[in-house]
Protein backbone atom coordinates (compact mmCIF):
# COMPACT_ATOMS: atom_id res chain seq x y z
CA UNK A 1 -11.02 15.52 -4.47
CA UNK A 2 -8.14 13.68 -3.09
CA UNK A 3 -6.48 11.14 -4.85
CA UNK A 4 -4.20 7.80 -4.63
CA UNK A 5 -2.10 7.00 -7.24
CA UNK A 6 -0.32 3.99 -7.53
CA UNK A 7 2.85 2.62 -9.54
CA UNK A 8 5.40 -0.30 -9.44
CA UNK A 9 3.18 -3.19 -9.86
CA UNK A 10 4.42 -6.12 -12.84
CA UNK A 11 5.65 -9.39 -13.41
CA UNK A 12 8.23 -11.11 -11.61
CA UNK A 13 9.83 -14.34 -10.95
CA UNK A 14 9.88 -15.98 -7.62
CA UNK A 15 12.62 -15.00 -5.32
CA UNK A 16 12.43 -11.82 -7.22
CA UNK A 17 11.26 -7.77 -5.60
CA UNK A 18 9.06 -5.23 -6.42
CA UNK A 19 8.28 -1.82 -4.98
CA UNK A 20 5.15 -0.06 -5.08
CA UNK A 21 4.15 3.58 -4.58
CA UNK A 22 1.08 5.31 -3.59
CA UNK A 23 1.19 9.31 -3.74
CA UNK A 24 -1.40 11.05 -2.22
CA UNK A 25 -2.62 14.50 -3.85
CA UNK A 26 -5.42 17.17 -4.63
CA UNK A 27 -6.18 18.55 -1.58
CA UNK A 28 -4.67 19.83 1.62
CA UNK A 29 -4.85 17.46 4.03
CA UNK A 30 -2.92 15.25 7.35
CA UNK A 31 -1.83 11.47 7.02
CA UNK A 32 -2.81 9.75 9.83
CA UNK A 33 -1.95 6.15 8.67
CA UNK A 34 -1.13 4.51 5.35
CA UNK A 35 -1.33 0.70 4.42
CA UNK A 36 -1.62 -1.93 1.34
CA UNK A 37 -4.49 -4.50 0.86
CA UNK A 38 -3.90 -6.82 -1.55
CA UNK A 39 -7.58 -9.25 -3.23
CA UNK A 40 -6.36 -12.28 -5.00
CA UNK A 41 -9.12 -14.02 -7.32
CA UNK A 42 -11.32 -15.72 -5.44
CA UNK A 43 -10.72 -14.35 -1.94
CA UNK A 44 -11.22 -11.37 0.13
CA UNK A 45 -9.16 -8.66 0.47
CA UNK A 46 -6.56 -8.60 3.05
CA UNK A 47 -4.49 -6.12 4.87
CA UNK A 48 -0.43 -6.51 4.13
CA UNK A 49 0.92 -3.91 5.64
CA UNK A 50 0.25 -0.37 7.38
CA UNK A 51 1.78 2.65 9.11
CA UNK A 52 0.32 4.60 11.69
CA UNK A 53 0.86 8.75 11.91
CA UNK A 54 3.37 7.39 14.94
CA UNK A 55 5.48 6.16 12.50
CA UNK A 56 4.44 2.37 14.22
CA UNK A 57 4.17 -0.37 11.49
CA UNK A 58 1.71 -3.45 11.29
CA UNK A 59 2.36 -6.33 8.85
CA UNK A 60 0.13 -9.94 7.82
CA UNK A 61 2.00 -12.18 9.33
CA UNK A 62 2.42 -14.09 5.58
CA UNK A 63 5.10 -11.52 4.52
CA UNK A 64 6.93 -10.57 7.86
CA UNK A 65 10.10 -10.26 7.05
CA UNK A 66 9.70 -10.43 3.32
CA UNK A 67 7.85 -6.68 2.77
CA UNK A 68 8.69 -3.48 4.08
CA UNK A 69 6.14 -0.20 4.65
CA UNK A 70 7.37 3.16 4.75
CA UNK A 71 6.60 6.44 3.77
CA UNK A 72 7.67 10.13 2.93
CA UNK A 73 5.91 12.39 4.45
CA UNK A 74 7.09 15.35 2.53
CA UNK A 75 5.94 13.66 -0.91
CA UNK A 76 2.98 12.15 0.91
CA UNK A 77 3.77 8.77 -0.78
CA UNK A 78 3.69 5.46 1.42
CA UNK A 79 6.31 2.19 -0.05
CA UNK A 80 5.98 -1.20 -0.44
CA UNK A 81 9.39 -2.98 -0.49
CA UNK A 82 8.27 -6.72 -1.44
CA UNK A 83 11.35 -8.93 -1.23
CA UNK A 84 11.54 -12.58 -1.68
CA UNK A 85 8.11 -12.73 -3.62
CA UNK A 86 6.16 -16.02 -4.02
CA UNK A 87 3.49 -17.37 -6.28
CA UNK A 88 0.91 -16.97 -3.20
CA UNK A 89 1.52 -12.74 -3.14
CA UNK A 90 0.30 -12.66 -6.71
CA UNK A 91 -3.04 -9.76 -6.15
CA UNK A 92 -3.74 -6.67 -6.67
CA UNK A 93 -2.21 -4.50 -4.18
CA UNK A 94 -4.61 -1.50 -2.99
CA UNK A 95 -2.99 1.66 -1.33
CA UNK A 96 -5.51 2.62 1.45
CA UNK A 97 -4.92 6.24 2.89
CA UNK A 98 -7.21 7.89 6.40
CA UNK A 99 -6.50 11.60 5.94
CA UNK A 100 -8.34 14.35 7.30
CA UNK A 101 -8.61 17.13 5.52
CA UNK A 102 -8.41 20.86 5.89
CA UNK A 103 -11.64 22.24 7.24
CA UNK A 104 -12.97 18.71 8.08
CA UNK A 105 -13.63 17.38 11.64
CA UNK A 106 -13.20 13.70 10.43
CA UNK A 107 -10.77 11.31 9.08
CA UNK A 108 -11.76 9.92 5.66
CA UNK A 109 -11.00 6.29 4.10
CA UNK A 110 -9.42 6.65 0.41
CA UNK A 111 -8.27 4.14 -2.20
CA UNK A 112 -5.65 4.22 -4.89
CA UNK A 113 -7.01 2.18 -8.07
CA UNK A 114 -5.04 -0.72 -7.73
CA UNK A 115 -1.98 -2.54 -9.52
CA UNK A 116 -1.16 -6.17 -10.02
CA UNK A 117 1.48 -7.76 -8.80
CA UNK A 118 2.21 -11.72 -10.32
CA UNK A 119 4.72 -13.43 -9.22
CA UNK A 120 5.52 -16.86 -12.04
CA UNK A 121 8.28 -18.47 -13.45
């Protein structure tokens, strides 16, 4: 019942930012880590960029330094801060979510629907 929604993708120039969201909702439930994928044509998709229930971050090594991850735990939404954007990020981004919710023993895998990001002059 739970479900990722995601916002902020569009186009943009290089050199240019974006910021994506990814709220989590419908159920009662724990975050225990949050990330973004991104699938360009063609290729497989990739992790970008995660954060753990620890608050510990992980990023591709492609945008290090470029994208930030962060989240708000009281809105249960998880940020992507892309900064300094090149052709190559153009993809759609995927929010990824492990939750567990109430009642349940196990963490569960989620995924928002996806929004495209393309980065052209």
């Amino acid at each position: 019942q739970v479900q990722l929604v995601e916002s902020g993708g569009g186009l943009v120039q290089p050199g240019g930012s974006l910021r994506l969201s990814c709220a989590a909702s419908g159920g009662i439930f724990n975050i225990n880590a949050m990330g973004w994928y991104r699938q360009a044509p063609g290729k497989e998709r990739e992790s970008v960029a995660a954060i753990t229930r620890g608050g510990s971050t992980n990023y591709e090594d492609s945008v290090k330094g470029r994208f930030t991850i962060s989240r708000d735990n009281a809105k249960k939404t998880v940020y992507l801060q892309m900064n300094s954007l090149k052709p190559e990020d153009t993809a759609v981004y995927y929010c990824n979510a492990q939750l567990t919710l109430l009642g349940r023993p196990n963490t569960h895998e989620y995924w928002g629907q996806g929004t495209q990001v393309t980065v052209s002059s």
